[in-house]
C-alpha atoms as a PDB file:
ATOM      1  CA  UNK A   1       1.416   2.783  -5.577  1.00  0.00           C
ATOM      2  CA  UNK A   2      -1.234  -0.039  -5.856  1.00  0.00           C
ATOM      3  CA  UNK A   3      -1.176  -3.180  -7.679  1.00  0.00           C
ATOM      4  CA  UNK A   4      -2.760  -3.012 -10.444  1.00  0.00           C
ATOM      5  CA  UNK A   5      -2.979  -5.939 -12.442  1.00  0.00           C
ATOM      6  CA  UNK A   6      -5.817  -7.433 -15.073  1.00  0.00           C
ATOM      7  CA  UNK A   7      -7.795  -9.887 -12.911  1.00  0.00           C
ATOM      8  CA  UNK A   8      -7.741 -11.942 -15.763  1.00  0.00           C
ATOM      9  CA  UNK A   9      -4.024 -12.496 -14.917  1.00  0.00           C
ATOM     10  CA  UNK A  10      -4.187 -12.764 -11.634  1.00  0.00           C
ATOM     11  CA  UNK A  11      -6.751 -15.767 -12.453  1.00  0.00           C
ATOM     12  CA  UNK A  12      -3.763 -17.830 -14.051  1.00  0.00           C
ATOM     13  CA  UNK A  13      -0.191 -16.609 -11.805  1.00  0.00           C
ATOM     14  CA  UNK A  14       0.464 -19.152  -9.243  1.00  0.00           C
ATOM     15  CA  UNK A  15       3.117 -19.111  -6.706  1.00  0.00           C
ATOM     16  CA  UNK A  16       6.546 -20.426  -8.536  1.00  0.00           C
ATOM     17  CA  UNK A  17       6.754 -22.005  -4.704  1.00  0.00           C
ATOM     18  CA  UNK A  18       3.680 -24.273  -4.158  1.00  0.00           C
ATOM     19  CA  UNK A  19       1.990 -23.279  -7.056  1.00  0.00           C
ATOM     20  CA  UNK A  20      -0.729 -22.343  -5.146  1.00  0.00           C
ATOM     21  CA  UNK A  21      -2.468 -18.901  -6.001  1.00  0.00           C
ATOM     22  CA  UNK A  22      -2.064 -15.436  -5.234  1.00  0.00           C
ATOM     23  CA  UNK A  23      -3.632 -12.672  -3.133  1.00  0.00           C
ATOM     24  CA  UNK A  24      -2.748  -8.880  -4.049  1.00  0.00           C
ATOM     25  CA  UNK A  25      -1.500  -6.956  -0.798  1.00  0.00           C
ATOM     26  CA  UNK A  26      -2.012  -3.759  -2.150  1.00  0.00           C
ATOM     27  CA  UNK A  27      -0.338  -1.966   0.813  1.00  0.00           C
ATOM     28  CA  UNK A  28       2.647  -3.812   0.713  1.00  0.00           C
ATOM     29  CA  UNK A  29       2.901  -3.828  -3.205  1.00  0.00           C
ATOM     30  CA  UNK A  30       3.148  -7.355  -3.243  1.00  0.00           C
ATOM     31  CA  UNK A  31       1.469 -10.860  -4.408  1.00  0.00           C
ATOM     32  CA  UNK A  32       1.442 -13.214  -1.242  1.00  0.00           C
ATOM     33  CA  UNK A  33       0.830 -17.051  -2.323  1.00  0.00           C
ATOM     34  CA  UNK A  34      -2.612 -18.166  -0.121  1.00  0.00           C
ATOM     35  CA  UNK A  35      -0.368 -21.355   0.889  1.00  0.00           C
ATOM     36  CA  UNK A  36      -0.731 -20.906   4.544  1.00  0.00           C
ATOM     37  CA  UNK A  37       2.342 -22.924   5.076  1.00  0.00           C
ATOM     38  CA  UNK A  38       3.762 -21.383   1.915  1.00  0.00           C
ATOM     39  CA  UNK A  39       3.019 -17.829   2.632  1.00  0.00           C
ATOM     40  CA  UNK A  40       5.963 -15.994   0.411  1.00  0.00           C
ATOM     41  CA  UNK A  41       5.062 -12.293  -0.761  1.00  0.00           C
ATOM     42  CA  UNK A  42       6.387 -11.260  -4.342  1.00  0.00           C
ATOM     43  CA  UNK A  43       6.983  -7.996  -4.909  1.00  0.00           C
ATOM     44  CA  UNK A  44       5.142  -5.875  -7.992  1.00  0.00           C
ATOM     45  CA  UNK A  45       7.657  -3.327  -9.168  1.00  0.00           C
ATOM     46  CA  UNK A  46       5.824  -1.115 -12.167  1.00  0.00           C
ATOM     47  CA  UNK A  47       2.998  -2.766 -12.296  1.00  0.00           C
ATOM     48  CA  UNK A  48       5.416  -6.016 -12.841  1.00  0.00           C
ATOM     49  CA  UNK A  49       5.241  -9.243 -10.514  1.00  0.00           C
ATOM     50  CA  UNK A  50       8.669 -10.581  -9.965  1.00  0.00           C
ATOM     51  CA  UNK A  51       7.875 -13.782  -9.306  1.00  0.00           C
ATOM     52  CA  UNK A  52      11.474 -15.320  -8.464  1.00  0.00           C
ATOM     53  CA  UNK A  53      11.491 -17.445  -5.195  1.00  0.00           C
ATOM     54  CA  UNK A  54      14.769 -15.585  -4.095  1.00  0.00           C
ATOM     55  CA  UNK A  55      13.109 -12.755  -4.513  1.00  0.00           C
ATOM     56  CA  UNK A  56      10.188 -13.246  -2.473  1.00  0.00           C
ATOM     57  CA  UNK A  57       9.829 -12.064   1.023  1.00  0.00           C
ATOM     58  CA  UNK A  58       9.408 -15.046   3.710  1.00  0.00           C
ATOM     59  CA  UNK A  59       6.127 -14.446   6.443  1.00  0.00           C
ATOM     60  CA  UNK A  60       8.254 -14.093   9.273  1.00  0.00           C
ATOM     61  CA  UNK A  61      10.008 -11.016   7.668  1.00  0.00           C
ATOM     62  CA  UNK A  62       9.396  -7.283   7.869  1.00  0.00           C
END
């Protein structure tokens, strides 16, 4: 399922991390912060971003 969120919110949802801002993977279902040195994905679970650090998925993970 793709994200599917308002672009109005993805305007204001920052990473909880570096509070830098978001990029929609839609293949992964996730929000990945655009924090090169940041990096964490968030997952999107119905439509939903869960955006709790520990649970966020680090780059060098699968």
């Amino acid at each position: 399922m793709a994200v599917d969120l308002a672009p109005e919110l993805l305007e204001i949802l920052a990473c909880p991390n570096c509070h830098s801002s978001l990029a929609v993977d839609h293949e992964a279902d996730e929000l990945v912060c655009t924090n090169t040195a940041c990096g964490l994905a968030y997952p999107v679970r119905d439509q939903i971003p869960v955006l709790l650090v520990d649970e966020a998925r680090r780059p060098s993970e699968g």
